[in-house]
C-alpha atoms as a PDB file:
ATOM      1  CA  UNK A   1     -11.256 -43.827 -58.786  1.00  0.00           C
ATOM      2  CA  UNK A   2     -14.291 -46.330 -57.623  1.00  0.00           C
ATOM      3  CA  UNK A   3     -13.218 -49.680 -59.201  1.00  0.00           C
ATOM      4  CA  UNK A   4      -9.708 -48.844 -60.736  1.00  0.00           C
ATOM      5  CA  UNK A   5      -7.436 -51.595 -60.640  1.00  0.00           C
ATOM      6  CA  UNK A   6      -4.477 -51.174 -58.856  1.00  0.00           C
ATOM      7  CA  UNK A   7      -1.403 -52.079 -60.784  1.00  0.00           C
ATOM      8  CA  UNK A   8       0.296 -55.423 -59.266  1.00  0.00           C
ATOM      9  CA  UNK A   9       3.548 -53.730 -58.189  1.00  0.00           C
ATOM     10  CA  UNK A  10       6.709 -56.618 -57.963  1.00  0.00           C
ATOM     11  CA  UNK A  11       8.456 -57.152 -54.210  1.00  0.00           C
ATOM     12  CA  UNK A  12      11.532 -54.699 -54.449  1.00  0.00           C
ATOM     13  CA  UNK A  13      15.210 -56.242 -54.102  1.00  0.00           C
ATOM     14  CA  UNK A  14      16.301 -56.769 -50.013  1.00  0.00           C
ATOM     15  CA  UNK A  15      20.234 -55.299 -49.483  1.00  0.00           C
ATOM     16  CA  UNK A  16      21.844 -56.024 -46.211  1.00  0.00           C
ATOM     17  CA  UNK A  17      17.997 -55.835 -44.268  1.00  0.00           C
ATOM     18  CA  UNK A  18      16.786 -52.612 -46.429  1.00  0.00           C
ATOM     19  CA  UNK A  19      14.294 -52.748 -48.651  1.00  0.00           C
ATOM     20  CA  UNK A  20      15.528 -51.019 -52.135  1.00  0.00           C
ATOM     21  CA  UNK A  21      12.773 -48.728 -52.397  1.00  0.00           C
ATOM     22  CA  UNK A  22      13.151 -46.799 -56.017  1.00  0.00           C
ATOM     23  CA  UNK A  23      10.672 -44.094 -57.322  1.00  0.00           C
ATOM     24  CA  UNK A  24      10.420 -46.481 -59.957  1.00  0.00           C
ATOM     25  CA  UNK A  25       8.266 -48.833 -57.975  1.00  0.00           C
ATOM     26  CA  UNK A  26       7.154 -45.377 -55.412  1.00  0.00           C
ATOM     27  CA  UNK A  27       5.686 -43.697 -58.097  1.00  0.00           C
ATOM     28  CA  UNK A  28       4.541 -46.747 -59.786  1.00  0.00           C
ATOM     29  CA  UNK A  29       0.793 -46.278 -59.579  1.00  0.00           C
ATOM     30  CA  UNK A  30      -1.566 -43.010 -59.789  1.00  0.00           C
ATOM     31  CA  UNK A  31      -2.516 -41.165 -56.439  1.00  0.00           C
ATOM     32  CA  UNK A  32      -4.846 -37.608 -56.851  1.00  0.00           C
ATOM     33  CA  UNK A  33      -4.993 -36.061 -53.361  1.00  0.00           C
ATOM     34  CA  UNK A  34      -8.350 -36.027 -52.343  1.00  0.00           C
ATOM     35  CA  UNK A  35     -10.330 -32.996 -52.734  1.00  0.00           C
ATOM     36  CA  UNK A  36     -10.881 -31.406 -48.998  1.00  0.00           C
ATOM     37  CA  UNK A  37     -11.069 -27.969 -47.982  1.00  0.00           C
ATOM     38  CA  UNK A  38     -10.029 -27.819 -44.063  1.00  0.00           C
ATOM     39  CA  UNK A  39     -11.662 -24.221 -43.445  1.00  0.00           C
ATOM     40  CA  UNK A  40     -15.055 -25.608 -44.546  1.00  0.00           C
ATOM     41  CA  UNK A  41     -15.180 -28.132 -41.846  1.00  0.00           C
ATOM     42  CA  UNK A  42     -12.572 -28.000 -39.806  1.00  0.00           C
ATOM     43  CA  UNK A  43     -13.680 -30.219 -37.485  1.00  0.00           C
ATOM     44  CA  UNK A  44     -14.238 -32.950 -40.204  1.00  0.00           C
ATOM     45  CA  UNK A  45     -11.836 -35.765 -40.874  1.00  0.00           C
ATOM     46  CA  UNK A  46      -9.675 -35.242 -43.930  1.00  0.00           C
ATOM     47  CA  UNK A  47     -10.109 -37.610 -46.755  1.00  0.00           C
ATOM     48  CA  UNK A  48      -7.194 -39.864 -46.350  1.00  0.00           C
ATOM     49  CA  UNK A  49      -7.139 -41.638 -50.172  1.00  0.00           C
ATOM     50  CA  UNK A  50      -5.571 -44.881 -48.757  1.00  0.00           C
ATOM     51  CA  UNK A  51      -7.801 -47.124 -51.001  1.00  0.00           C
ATOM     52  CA  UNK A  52      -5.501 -45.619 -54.377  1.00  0.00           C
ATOM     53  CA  UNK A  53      -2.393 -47.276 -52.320  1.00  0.00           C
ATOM     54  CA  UNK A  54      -1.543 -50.971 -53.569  1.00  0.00           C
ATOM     55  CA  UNK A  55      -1.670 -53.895 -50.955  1.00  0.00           C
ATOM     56  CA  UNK A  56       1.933 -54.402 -51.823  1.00  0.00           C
ATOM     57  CA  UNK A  57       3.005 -50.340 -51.149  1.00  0.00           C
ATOM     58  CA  UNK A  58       0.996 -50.446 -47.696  1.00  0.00           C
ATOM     59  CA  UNK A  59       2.803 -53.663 -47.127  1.00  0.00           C
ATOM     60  CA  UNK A  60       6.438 -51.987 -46.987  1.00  0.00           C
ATOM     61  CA  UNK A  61       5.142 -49.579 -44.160  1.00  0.00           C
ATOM     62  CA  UNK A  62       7.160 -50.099 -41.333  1.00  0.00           C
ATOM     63  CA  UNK A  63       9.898 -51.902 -42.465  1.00  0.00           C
ATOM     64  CA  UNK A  64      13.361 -50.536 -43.094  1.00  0.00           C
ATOM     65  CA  UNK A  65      14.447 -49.439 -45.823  1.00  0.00           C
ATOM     66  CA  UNK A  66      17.145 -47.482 -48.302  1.00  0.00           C
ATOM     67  CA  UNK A  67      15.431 -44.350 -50.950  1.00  0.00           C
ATOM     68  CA  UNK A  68      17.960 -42.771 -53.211  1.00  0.00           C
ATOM     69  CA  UNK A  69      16.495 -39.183 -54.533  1.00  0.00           C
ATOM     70  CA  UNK A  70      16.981 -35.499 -55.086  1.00  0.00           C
ATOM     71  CA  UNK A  71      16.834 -33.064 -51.941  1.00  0.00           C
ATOM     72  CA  UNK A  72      14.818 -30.117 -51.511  1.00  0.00           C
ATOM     73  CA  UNK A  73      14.995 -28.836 -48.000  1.00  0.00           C
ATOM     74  CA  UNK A  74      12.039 -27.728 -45.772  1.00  0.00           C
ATOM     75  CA  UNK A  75      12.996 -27.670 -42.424  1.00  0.00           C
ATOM     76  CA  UNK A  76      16.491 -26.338 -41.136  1.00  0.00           C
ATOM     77  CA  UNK A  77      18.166 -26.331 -37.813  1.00  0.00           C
ATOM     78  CA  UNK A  78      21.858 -24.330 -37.249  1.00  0.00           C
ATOM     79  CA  UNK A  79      22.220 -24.729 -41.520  1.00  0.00           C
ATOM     80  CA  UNK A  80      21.520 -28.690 -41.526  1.00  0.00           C
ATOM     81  CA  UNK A  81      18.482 -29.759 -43.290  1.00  0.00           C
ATOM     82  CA  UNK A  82      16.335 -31.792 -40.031  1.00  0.00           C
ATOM     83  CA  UNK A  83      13.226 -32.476 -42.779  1.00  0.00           C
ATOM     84  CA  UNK A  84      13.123 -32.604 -46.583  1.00  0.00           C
ATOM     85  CA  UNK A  85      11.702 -33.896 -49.094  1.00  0.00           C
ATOM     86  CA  UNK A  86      13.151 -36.387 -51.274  1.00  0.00           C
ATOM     87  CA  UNK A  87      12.400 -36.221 -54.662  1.00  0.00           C
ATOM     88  CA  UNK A  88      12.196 -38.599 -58.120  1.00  0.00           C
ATOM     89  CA  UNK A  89      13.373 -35.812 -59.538  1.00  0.00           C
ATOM     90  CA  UNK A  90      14.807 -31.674 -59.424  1.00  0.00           C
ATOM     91  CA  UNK A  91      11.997 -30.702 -61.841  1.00  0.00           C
ATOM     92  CA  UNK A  92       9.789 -29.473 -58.826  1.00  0.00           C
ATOM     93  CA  UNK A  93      12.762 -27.361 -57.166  1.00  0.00           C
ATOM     94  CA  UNK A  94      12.601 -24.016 -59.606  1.00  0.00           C
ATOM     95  CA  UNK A  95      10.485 -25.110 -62.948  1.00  0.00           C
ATOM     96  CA  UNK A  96       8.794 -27.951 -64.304  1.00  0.00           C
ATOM     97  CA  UNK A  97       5.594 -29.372 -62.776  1.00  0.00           C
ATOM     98  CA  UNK A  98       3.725 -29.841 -59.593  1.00  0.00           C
ATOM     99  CA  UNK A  99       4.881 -33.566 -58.552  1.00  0.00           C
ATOM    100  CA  UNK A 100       2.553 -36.475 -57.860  1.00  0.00           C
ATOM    101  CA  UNK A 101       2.428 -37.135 -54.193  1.00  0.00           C
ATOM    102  CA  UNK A 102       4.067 -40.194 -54.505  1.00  0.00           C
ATOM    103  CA  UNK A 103       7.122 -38.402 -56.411  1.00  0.00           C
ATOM    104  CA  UNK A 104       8.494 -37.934 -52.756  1.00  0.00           C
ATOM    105  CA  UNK A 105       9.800 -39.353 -49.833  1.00  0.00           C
ATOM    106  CA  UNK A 106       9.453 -36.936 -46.316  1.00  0.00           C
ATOM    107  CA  UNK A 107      12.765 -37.507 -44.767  1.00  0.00           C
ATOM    108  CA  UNK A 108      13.151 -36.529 -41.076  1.00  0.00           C
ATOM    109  CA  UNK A 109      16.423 -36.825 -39.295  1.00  0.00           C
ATOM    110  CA  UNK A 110      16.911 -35.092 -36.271  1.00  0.00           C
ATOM    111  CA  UNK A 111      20.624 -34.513 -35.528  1.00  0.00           C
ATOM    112  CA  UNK A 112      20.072 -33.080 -39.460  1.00  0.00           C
ATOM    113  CA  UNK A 113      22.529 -33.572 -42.551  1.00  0.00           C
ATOM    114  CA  UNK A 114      24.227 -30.788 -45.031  1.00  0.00           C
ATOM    115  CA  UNK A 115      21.784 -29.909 -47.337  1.00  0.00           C
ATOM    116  CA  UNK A 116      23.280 -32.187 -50.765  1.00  0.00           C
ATOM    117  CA  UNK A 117      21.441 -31.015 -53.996  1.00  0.00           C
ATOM    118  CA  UNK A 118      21.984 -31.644 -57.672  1.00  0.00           C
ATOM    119  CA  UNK A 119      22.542 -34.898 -56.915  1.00  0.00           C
ATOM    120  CA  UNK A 120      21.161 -38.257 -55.676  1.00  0.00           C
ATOM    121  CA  UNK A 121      21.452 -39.149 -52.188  1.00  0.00           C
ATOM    122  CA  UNK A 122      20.455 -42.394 -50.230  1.00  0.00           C
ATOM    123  CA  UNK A 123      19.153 -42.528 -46.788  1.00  0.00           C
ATOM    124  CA  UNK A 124      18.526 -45.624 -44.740  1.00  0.00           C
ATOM    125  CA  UNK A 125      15.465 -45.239 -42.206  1.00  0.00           C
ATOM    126  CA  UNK A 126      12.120 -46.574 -41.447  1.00  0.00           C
ATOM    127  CA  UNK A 127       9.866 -46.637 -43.914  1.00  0.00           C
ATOM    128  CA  UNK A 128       6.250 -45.114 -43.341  1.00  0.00           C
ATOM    129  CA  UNK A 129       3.269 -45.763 -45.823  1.00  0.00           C
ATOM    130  CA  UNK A 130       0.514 -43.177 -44.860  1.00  0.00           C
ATOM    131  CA  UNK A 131      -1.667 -39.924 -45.099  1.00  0.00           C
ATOM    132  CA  UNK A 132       0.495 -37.179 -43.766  1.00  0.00           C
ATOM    133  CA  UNK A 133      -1.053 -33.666 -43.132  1.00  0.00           C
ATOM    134  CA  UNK A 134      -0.194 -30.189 -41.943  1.00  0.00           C
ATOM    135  CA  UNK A 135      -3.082 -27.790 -40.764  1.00  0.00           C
ATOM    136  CA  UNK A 136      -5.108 -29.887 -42.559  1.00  0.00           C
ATOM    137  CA  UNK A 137      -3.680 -30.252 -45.662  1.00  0.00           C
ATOM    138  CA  UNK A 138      -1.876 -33.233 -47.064  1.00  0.00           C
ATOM    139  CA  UNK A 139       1.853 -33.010 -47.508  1.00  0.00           C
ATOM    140  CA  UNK A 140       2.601 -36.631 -48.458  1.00  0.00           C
ATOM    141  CA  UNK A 141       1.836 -40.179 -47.971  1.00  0.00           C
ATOM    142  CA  UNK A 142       5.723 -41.685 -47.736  1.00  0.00           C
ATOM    143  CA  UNK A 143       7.348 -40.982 -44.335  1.00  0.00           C
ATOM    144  CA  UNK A 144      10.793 -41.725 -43.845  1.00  0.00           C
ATOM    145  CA  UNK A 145      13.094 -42.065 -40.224  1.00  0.00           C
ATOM    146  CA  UNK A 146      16.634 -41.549 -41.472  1.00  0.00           C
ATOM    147  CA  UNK A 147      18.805 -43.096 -39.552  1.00  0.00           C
ATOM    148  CA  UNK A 148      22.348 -40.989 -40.264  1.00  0.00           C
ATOM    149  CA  UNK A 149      24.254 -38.956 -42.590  1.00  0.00           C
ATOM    150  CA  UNK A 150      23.047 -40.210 -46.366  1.00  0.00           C
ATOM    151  CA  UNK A 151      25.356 -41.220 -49.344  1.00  0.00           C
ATOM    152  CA  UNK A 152      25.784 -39.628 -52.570  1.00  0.00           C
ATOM    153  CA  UNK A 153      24.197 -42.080 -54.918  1.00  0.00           C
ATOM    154  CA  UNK A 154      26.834 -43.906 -57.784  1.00  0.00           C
END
């Protein structure tokens, strides 16, 4: 990836203080997780692959914004989804392909929401551009603080 320009990525539209963040613009440039095998070293810092992340994606990180997407639930809590995953699309659910890691958005909302699949949903939050991992592995690189119950996308 040495030397690969990044792709100049345009500011996205601002409603009511939220960014509009689409997975047109999220998924908008190419991002291989990097190769890194935690039981080899586990004492080793995991390759975080920051420098494949545009200036302008790293510059929405910690900002508020609004991401409209599929759901595919990961973590539940008395039958309301508390962490998921929200998706460009359902074709990682049951067939299709592995997804890029920028194909999703983690979602985390405490009080947790009913789990709303099939079809798009927006959640407003706080927008998080970084390296996520879980025992060592990377599970995503878009982090998002939800901040209530989302809205079935028009």
């Amino acid at each position: 990836m040495a030397g690969a320009a990044l792709p100049n990525i345009p500011a996205p539209e601002v409603d009511q203080g939220y960014l509009k963040l689409g997975f047109d613009r999220l998924s908008s440039f190419k991002f291989a997780a990097p190769e890194y095998d935690p039981a080899a070293n586990p004492k080793a810092a995991p390759p975080t692959g920051e420098e494949q992340i545009p200036a302008a994606v790293k510059d929405w990180s910690g900002k508020k914004a609004v991401v409209t997407g599929f759901m595919l639930p990961t973590k539940l809590d008395n039958g309301k989804a508390v962490e998921f995953l929200l998706m460009a699309n359902q074709m990682a659910c049951c067939y299709g392909t592995v997804p890029n890691m920028n194909d999703w958005v983690i979602v985390k909302i405490p009080q947790g929401v009913p789990i709303t699949q099939d079809v798009p949903i927006s959640f407003r939050g706080l927008f998080r551009v970084r390296p996520m991992f879980e025992s060592g592995y990377m599970t995503g690189i878009y982090e998002l603080d939800a901040e209530g119950p989302g809205q079935v996308a028009e």
